[in-house]
Protein backbone atom coordinates (compact mmCIF):
# COMPACT_ATOMS: atom_id res chain seq x y z
CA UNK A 1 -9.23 0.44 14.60
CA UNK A 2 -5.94 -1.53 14.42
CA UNK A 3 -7.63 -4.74 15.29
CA UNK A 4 -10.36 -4.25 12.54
CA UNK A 5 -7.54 -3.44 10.14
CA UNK A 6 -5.71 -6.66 11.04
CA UNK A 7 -8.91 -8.43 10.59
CA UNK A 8 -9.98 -7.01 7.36
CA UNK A 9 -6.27 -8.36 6.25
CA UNK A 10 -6.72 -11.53 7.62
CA UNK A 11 -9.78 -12.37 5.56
CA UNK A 12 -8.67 -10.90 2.37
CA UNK A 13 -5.50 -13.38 1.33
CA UNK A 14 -6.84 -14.96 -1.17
CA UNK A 15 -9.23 -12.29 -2.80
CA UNK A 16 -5.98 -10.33 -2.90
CA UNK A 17 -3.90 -12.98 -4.21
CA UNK A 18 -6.90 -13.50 -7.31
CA UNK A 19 -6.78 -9.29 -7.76
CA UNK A 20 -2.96 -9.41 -8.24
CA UNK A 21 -2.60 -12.56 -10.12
CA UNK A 22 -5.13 -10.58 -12.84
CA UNK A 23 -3.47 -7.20 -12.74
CA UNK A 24 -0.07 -7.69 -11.57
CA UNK A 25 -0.90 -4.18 -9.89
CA UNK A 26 1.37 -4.52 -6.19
CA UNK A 27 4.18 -6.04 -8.04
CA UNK A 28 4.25 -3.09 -10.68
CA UNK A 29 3.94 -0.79 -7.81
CA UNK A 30 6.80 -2.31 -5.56
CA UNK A 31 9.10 -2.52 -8.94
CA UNK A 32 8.38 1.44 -9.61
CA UNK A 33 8.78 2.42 -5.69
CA UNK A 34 12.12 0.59 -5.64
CA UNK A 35 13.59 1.97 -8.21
CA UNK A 36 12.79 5.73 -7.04
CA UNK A 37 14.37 4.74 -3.63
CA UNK A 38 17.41 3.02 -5.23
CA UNK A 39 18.11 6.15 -7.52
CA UNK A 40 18.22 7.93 -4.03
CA UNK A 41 20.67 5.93 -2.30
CA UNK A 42 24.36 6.40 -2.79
CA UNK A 43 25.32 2.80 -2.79
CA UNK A 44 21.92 0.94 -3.37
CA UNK A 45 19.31 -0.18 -1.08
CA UNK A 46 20.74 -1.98 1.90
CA UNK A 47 18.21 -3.73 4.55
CA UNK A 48 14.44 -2.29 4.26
CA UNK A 49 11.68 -3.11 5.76
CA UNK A 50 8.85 -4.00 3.86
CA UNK A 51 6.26 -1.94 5.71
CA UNK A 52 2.54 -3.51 5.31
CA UNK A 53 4.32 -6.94 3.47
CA UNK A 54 0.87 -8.37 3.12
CA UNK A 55 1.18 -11.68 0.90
CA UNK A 56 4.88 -10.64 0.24
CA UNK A 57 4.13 -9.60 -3.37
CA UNK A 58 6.06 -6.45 -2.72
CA UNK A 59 8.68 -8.73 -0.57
CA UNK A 60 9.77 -10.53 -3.57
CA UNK A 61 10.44 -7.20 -5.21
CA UNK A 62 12.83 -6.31 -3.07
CA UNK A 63 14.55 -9.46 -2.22
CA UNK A 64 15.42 -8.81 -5.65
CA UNK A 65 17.16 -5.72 -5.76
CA UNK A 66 18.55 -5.15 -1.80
CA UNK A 67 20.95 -7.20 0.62
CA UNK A 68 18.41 -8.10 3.13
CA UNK A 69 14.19 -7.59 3.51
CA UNK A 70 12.19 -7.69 6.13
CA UNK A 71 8.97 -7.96 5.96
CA UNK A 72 6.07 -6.89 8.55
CA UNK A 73 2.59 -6.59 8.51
CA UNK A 74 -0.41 -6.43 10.92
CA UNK A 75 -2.42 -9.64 9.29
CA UNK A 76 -1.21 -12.41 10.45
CA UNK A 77 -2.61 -14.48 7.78
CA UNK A 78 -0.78 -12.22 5.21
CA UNK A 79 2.72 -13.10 6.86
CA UNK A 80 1.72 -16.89 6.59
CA UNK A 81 1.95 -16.58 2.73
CA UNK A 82 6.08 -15.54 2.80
CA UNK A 83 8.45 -17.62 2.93
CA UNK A 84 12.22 -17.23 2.84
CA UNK A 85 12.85 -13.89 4.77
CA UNK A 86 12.53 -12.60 8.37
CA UNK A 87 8.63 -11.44 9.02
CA UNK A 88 7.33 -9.32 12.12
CA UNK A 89 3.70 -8.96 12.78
CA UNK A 90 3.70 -5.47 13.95
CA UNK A 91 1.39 -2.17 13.46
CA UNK A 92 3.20 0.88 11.85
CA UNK A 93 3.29 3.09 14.87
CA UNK A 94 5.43 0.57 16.99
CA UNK A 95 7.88 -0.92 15.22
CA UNK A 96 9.94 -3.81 16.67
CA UNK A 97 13.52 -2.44 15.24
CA UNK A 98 16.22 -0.57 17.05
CA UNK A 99 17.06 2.79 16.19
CA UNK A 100 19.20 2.94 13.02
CA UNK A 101 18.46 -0.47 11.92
CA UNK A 102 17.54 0.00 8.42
CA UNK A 103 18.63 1.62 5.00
CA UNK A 104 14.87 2.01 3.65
CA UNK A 105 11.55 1.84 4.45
CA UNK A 106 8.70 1.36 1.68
CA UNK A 107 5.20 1.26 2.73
CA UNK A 108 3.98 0.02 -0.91
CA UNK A 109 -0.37 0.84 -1.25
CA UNK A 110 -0.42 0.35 2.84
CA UNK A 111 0.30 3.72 4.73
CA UNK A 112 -3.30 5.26 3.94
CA UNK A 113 -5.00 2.19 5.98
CA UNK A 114 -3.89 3.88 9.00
CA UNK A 115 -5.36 6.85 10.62
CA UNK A 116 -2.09 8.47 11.87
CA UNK A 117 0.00 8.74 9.30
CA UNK A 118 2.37 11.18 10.96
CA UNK A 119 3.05 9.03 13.39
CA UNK A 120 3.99 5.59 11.56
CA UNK A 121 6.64 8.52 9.36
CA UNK A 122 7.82 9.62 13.11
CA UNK A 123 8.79 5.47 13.61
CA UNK A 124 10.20 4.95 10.35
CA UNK A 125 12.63 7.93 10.76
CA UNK A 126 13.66 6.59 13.83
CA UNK A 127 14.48 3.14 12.35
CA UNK A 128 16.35 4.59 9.02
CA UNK A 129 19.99 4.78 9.02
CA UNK A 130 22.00 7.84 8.17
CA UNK A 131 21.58 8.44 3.80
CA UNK A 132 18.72 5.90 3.95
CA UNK A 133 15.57 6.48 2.60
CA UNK A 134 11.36 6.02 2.75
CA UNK A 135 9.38 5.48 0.03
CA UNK A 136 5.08 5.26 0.16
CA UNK A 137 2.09 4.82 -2.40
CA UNK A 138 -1.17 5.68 -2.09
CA UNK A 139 -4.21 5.64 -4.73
CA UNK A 140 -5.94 8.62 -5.87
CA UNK A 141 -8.82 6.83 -8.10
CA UNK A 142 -9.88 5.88 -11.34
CA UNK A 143 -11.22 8.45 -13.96
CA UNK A 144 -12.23 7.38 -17.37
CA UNK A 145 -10.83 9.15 -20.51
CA UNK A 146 -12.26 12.52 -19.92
CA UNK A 147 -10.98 12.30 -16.27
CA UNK A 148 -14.10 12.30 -14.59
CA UNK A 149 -13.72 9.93 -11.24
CA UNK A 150 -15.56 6.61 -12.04
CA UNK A 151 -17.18 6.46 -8.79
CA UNK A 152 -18.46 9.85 -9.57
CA UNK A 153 -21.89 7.85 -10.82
CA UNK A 154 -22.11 6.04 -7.21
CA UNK A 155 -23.69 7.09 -3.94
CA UNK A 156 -20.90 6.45 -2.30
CA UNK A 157 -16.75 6.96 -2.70
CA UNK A 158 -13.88 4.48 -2.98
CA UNK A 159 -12.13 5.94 0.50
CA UNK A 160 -9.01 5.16 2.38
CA UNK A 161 -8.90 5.65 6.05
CA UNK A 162 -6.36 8.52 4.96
CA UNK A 163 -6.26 10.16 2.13
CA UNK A 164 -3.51 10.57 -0.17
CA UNK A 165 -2.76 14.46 0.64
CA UNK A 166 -1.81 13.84 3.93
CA UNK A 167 0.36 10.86 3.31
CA UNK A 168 2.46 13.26 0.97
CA UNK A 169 2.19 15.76 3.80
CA UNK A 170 3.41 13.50 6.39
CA UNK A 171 6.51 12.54 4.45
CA UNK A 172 7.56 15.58 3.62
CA UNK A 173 7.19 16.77 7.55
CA UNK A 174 9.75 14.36 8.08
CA UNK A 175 12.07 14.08 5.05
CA UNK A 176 13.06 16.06 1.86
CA UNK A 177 10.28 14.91 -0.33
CA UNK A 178 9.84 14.00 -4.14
CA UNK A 179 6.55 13.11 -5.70
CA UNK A 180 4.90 11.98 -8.98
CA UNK A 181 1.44 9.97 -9.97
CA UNK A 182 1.68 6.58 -12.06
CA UNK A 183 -1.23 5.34 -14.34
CA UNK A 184 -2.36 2.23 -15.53
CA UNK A 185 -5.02 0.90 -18.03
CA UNK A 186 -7.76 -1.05 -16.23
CA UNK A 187 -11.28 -2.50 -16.88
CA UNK A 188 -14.42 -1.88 -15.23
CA UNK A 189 -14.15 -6.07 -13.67
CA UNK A 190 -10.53 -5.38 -12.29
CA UNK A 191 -12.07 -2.65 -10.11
CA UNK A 192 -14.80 -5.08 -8.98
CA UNK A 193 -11.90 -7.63 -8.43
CA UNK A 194 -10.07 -4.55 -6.39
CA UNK A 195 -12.96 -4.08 -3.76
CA UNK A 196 -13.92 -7.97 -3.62
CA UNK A 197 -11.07 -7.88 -1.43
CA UNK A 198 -12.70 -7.42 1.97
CA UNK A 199 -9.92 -5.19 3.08
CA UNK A 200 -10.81 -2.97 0.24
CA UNK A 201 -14.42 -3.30 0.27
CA UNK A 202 -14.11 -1.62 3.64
CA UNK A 203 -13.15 1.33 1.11
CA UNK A 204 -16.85 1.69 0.38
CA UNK A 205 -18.59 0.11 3.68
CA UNK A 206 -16.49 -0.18 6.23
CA UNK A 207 -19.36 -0.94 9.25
CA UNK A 208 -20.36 -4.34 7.21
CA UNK A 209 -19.04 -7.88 8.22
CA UNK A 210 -16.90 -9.23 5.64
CA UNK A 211 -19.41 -11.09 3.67
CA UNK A 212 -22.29 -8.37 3.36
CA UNK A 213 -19.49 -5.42 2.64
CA UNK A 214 -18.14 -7.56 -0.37
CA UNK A 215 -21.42 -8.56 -1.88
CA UNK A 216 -22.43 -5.16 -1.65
CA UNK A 217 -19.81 -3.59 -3.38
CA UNK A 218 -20.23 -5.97 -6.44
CA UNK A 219 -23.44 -5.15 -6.84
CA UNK A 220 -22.42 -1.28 -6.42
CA UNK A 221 -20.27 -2.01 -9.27
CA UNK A 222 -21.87 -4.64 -11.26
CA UNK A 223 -22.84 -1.89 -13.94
CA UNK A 224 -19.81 -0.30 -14.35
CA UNK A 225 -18.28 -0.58 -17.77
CA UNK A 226 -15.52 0.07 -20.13
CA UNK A 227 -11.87 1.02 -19.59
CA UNK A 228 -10.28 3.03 -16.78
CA UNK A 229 -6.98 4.87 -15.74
CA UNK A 230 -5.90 3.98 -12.08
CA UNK A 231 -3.65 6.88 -10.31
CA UNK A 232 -1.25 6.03 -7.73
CA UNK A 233 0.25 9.20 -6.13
CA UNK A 234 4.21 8.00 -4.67
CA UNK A 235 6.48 10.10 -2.63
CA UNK A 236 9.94 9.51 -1.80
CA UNK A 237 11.65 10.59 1.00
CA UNK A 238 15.64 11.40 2.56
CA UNK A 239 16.62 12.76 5.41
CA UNK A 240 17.21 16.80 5.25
């Protein structure tokens, strides 16, 4: 599973680079997460690790707002795109840090592509420094205005490997949870841009190659229409 994941990653830099230079959707995301983690530090974030990095969109984020980021990600191809900060190719259920190493750990729209949820939490308490904190988001859909699910019309769902329940459940195992949902306005073509990224396509067939998957999904989607609300479920965590 891990090696299709870091496959599906590797082939989807720049599909994922077109989908956030349209939306702006990851950096939003990163900009929201960090600030719920911030309010729940004591003196600000310290060093985090950037958990699932990808192209370093979320990176940037907080490079901005911490003393020190490090970012880490399964696809090698996605660590290629950073530049300027210290990057580990790693998988979330072995991380390369020493107990105690960290004051946060944000795993921003990247802990539901793994199975195990539980476990990758397990590693990032283990990593997190006394009055640190974890932060994760995770999408729930899109639903048009009378909140029906827009893939509702399709033979098939828009899934994650996990779903977003037992992120939040995994979290607050571990930590003294807080959750909420975020919303944004999208268009019918920005979720066709979402799943043209292979990674992402694997949402609706994950046993395609790369090419096939993609392809298929646009046509899936080619008549869908109108304007959407995307829901992003977040949960923050501290230690008890």
């Amino acid at each position: 599973m891990k090696d299709v994941v870091r496959q599906n990653f590797d082939a989807s830099v720049d599909a994922y680079t077109t989908y956030e230079r349209r939306t702006n959707r990851f950096t939003s995301l990163a900009r929201l997460l960090a600030a719920e983690m911030d309010a729940r530090t004591d003196g600000g974030l310290g060093t985090v690790l950037d958990a699932g990095a990808g192209t370093g969109v979320s990176t940037r984020v907080f490079t901005e707002t911490t003393a020190d980021t490090i970012a880490l990600d399964i696809s090698r191809e996605m660590l290629s795109e950073i530049e300027s900060t210290a990057r580990l190719q790693a998988d979330f259920n072995h991380l390369p840090l020493s107990d105690q190493s960290v004051d946060g750990v944000a795993f921003t729209a990247s802990l539901f592509l793994v199975l195990d949820p539980a476990t990758a939490v397990r590693e990032a308490a283990r990593v997190l420094r006394s009055g640190g904190v974890v932060g994760a988001v995770a999408p729930l859909g899109w639903f048009d205005s009378d909140g029906t699910d827009a893939f509702e019309q399709f033979e098939r769902e828009s899934r994650s490997p996990t779903d977003t329940p037992a992120i939040r459940d995994a979290l607050a195992a571990e930590f003294s949870a807080t959750t909420g949902t975020w919303k944004f306005s999208t268009s019918a073509e920005n979720i066709r841009l979402f799943h043209a990224i292979p990674a992402m396509a694997a949402r609706l067939y994950p046993k395609l190659e790369t090419e096939k998957r993609v392809r298929q999904a646009r046509e899936l989607l080619g008549a869908l229409d109108g304007t959407f609300e995307q829901r992003w479920r977040w949960v923050v965590g501290v230690p008890e």
